[in-house]
PDB file of N, CA and C in Angstrom:
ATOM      1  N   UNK A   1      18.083  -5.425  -8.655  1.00  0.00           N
ATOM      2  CA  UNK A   1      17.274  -4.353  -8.142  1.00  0.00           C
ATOM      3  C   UNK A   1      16.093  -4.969  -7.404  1.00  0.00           C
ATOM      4  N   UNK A   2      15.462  -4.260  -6.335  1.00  0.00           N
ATOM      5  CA  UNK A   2      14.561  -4.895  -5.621  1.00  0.00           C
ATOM      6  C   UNK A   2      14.146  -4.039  -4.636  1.00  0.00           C
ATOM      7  N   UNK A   3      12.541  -3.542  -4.424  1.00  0.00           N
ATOM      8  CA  UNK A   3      11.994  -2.923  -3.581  1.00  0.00           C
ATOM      9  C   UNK A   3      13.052  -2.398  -2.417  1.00  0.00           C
ATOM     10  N   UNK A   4      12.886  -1.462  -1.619  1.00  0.00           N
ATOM     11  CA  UNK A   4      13.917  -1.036  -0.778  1.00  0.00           C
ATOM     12  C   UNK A   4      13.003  -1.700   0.857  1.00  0.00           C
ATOM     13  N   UNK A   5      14.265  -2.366   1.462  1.00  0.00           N
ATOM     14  CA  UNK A   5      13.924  -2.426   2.581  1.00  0.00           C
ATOM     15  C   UNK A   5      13.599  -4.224   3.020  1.00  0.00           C
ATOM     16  N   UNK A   6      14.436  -5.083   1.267  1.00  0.00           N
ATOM     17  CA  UNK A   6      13.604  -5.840   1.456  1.00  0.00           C
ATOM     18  C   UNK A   6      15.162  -6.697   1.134  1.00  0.00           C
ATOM     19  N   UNK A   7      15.248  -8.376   1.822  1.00  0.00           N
ATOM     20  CA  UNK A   7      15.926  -9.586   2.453  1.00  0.00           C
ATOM     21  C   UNK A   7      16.187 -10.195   1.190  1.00  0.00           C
ATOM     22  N   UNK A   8      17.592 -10.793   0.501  1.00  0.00           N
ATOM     23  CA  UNK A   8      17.074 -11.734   0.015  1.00  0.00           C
ATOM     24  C   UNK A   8      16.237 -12.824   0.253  1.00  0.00           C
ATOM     25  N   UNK A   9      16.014 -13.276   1.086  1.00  0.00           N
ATOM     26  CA  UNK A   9      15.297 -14.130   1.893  1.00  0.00           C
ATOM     27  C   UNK A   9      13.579 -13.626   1.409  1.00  0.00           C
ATOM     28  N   UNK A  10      13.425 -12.377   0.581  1.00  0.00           N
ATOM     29  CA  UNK A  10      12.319 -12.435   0.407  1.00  0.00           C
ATOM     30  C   UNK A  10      11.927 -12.533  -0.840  1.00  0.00           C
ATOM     31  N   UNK A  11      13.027 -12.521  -1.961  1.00  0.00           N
ATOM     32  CA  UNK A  11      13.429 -12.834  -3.421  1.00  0.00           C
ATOM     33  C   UNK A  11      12.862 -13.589  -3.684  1.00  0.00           C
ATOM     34  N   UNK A  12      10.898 -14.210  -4.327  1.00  0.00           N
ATOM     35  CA  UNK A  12      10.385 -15.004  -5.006  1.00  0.00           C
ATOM     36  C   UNK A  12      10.552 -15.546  -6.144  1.00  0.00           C
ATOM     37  N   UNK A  13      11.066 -14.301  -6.925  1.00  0.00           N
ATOM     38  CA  UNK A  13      11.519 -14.240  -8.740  1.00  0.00           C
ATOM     39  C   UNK A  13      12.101 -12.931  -8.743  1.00  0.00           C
ATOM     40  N   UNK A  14      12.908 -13.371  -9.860  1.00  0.00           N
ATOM     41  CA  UNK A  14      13.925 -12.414 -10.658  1.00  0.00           C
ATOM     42  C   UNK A  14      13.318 -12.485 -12.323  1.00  0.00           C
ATOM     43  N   UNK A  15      13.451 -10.891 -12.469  1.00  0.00           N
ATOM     44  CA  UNK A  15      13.194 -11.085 -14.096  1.00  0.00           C
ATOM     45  C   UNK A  15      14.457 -10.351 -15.165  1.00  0.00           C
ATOM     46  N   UNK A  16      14.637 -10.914 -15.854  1.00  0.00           N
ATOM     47  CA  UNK A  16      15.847  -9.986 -16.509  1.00  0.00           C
ATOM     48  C   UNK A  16      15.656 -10.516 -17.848  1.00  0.00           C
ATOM     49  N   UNK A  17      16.680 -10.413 -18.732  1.00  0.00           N
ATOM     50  CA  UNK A  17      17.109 -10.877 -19.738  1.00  0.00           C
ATOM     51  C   UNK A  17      17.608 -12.462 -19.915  1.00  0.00           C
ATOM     52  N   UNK A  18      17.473 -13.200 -20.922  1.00  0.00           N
ATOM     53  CA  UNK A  18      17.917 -14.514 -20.546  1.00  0.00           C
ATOM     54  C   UNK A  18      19.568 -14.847 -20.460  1.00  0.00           C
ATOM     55  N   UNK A  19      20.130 -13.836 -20.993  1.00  0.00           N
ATOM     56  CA  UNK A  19      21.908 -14.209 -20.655  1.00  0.00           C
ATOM     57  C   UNK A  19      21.822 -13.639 -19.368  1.00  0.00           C
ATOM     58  N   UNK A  20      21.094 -12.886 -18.730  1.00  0.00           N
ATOM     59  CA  UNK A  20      21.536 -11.883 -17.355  1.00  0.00           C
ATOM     60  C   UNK A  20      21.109 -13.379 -16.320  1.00  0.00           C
ATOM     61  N   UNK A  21      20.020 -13.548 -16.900  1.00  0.00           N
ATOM     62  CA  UNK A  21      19.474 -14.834 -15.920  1.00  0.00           C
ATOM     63  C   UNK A  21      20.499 -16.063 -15.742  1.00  0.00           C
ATOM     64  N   UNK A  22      21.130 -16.410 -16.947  1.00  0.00           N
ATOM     65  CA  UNK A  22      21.941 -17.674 -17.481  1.00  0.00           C
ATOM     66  C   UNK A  22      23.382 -17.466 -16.360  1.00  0.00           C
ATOM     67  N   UNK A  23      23.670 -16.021 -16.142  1.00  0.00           N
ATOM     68  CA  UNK A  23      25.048 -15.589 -15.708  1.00  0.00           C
ATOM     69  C   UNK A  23      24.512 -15.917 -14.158  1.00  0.00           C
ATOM     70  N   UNK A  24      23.711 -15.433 -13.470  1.00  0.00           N
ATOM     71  CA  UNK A  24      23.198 -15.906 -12.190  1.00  0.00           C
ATOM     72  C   UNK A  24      22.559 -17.153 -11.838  1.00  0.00           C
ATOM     73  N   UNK A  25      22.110 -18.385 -12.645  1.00  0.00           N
ATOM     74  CA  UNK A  25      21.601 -19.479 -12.677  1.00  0.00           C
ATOM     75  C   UNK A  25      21.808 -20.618 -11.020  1.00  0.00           C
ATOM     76  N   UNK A  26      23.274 -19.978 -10.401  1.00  0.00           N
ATOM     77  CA  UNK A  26      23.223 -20.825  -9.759  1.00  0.00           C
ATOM     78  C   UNK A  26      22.842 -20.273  -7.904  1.00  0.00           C
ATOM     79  N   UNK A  27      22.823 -19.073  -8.645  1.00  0.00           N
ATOM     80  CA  UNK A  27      22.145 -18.168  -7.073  1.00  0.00           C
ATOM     81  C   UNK A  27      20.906 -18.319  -7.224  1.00  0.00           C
ATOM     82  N   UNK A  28      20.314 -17.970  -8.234  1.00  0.00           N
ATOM     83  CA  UNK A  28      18.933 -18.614  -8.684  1.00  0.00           C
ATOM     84  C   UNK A  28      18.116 -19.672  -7.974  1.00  0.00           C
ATOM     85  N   UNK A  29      18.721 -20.688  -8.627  1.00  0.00           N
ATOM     86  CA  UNK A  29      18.622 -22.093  -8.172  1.00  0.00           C
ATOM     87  C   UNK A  29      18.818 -22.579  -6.284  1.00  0.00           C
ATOM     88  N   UNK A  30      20.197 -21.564  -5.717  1.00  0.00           N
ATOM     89  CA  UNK A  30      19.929 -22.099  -4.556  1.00  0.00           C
ATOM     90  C   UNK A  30      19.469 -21.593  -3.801  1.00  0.00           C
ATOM     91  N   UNK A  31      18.829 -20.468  -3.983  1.00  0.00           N
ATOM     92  CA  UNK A  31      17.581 -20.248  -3.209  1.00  0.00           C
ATOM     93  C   UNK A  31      16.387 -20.242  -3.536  1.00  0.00           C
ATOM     94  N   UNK A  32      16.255 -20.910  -4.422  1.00  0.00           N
ATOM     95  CA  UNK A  32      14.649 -21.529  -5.053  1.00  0.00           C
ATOM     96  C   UNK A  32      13.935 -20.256  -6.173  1.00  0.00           C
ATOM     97  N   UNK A  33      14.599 -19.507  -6.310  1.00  0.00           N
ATOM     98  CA  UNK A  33      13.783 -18.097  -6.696  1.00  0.00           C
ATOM     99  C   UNK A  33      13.467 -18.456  -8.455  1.00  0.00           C
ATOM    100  N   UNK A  34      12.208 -17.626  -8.316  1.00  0.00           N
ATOM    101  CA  UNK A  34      11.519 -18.376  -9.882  1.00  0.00           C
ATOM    102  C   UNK A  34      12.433 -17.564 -11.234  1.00  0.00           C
ATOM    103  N   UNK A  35      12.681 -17.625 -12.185  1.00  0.00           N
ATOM    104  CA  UNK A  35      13.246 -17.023 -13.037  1.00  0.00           C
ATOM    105  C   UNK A  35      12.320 -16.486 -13.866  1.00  0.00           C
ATOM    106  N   UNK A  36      12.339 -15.579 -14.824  1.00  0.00           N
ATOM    107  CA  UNK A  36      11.329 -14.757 -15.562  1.00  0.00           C
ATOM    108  C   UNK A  36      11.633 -14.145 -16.463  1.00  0.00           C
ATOM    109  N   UNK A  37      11.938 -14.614 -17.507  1.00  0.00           N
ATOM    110  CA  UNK A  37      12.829 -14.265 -18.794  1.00  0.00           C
ATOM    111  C   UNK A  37      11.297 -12.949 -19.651  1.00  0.00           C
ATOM    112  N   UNK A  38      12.639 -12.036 -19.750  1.00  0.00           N
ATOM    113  CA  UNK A  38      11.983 -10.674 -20.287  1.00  0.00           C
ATOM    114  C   UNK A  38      12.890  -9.853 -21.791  1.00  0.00           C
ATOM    115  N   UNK A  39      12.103  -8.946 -22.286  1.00  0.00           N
ATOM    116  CA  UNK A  39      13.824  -8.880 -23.162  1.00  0.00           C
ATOM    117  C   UNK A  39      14.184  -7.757 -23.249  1.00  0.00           C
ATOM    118  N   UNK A  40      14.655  -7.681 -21.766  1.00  0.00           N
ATOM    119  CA  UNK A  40      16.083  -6.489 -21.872  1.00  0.00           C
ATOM    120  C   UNK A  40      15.948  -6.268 -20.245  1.00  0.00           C
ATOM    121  N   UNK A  41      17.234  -6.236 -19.704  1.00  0.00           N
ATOM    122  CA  UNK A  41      17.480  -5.522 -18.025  1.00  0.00           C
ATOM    123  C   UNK A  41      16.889  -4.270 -18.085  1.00  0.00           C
ATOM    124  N   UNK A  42      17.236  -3.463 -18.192  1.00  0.00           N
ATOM    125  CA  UNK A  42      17.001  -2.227 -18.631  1.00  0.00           C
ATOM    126  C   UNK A  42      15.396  -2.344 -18.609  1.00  0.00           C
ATOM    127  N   UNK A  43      14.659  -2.801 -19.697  1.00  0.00           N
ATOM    128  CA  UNK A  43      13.025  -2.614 -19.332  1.00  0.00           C
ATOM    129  C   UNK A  43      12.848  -3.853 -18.051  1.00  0.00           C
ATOM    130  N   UNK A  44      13.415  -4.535 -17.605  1.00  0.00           N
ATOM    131  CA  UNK A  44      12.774  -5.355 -16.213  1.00  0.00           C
ATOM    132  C   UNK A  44      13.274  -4.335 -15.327  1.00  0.00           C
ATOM    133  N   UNK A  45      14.322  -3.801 -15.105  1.00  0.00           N
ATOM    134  CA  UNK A  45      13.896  -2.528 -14.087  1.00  0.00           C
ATOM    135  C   UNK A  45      12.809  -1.750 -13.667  1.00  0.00           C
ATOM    136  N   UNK A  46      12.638  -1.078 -15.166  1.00  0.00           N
ATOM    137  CA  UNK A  46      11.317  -0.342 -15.102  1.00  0.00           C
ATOM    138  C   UNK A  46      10.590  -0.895 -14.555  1.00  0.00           C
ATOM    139  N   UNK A  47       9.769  -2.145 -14.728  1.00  0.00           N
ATOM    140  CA  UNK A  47       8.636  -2.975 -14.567  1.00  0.00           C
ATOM    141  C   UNK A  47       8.397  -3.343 -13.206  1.00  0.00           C
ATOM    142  N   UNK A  48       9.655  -3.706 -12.550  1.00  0.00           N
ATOM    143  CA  UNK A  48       9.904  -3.905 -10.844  1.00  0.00           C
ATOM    144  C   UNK A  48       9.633  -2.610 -10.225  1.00  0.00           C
ATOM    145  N   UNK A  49      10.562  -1.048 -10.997  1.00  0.00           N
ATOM    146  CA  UNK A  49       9.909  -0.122 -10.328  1.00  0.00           C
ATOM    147  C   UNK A  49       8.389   0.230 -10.091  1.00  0.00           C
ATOM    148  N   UNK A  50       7.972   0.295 -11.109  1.00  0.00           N
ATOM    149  CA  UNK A  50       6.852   0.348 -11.365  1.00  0.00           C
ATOM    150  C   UNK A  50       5.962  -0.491 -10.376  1.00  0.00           C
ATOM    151  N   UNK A  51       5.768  -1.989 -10.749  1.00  0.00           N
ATOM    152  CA  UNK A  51       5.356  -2.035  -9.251  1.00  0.00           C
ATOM    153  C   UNK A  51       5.329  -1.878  -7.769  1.00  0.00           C
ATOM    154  N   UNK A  52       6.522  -1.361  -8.067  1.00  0.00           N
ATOM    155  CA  UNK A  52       6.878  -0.790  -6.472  1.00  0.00           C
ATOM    156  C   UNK A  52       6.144   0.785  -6.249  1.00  0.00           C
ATOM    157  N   UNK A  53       5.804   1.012  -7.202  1.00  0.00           N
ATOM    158  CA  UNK A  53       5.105   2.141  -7.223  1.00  0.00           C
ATOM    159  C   UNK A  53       3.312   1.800  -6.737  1.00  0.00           C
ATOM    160  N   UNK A  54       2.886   0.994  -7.487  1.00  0.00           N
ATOM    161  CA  UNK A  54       1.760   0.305  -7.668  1.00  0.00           C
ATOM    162  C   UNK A  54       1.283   0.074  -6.436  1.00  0.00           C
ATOM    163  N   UNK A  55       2.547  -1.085  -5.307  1.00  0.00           N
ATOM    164  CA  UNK A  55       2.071  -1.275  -4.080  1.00  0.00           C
ATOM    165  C   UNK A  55       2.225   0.084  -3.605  1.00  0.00           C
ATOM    166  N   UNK A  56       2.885   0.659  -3.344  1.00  0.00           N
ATOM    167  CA  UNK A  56       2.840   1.925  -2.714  1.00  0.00           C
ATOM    168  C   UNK A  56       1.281   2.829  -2.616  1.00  0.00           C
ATOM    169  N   UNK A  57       0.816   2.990  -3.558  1.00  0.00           N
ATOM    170  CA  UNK A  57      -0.616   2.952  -3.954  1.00  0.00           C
ATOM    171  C   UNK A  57      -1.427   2.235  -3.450  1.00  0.00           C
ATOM    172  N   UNK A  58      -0.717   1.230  -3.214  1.00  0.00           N
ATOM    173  CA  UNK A  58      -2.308   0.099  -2.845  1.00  0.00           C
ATOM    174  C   UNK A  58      -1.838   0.605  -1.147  1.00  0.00           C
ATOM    175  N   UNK A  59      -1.067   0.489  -1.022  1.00  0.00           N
ATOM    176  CA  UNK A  59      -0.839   0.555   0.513  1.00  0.00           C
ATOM    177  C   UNK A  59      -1.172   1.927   1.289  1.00  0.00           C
ATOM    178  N   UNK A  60      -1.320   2.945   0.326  1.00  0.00           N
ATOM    179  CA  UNK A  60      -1.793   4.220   0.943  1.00  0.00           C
ATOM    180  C   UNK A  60      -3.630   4.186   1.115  1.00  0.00           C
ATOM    181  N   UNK A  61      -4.058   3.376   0.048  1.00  0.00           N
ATOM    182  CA  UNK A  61      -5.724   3.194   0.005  1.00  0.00           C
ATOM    183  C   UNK A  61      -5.982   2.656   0.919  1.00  0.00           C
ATOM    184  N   UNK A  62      -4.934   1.387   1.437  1.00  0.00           N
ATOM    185  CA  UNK A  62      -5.324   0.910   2.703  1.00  0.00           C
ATOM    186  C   UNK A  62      -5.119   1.463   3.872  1.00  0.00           C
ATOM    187  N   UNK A  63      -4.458   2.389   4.563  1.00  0.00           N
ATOM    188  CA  UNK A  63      -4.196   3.234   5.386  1.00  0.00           C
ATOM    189  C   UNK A  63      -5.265   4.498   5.354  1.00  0.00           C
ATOM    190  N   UNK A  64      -5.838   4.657   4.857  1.00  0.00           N
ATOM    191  CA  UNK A  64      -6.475   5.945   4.162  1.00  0.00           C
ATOM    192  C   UNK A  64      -8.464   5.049   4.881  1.00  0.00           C
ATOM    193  N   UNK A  65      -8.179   4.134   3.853  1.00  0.00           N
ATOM    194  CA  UNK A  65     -10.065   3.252   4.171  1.00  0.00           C
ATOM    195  C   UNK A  65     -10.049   2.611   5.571  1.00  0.00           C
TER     196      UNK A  65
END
């Protein structure tokens, strides 16, 4: 899952679970992306949405000021 609109090419880190991470390790790895062990897919969803919410917010304050 990942913000809409957006490259792998722009994939810094992934956060998931550590078997979810372990099963992708080598896509991971070849594109440099940081890993971020959390515990459970399911709540690292939320957490990605969520900031996607967050910037959304920040980005309307800035359009707005």
């Amino acid at each position: 899952m990942a913000p809409t609109r957006r490259q792998i090419g722009d994939i810094k880190s992934v956060e998931s679970h550590v078997h979810a991470l372990g099963q992708c390790r080598r896509i991971i790895r070849k594109r440099g992306i940081k890993p971020i062990v959390s515990a459970d897919t399911a709540g690292s969803a939320r957490i990605v949405a969520e900031r996607r919410r967050q910037e959304l917010r920040g980005d309307c304050v800035k359009a707005r000021g």
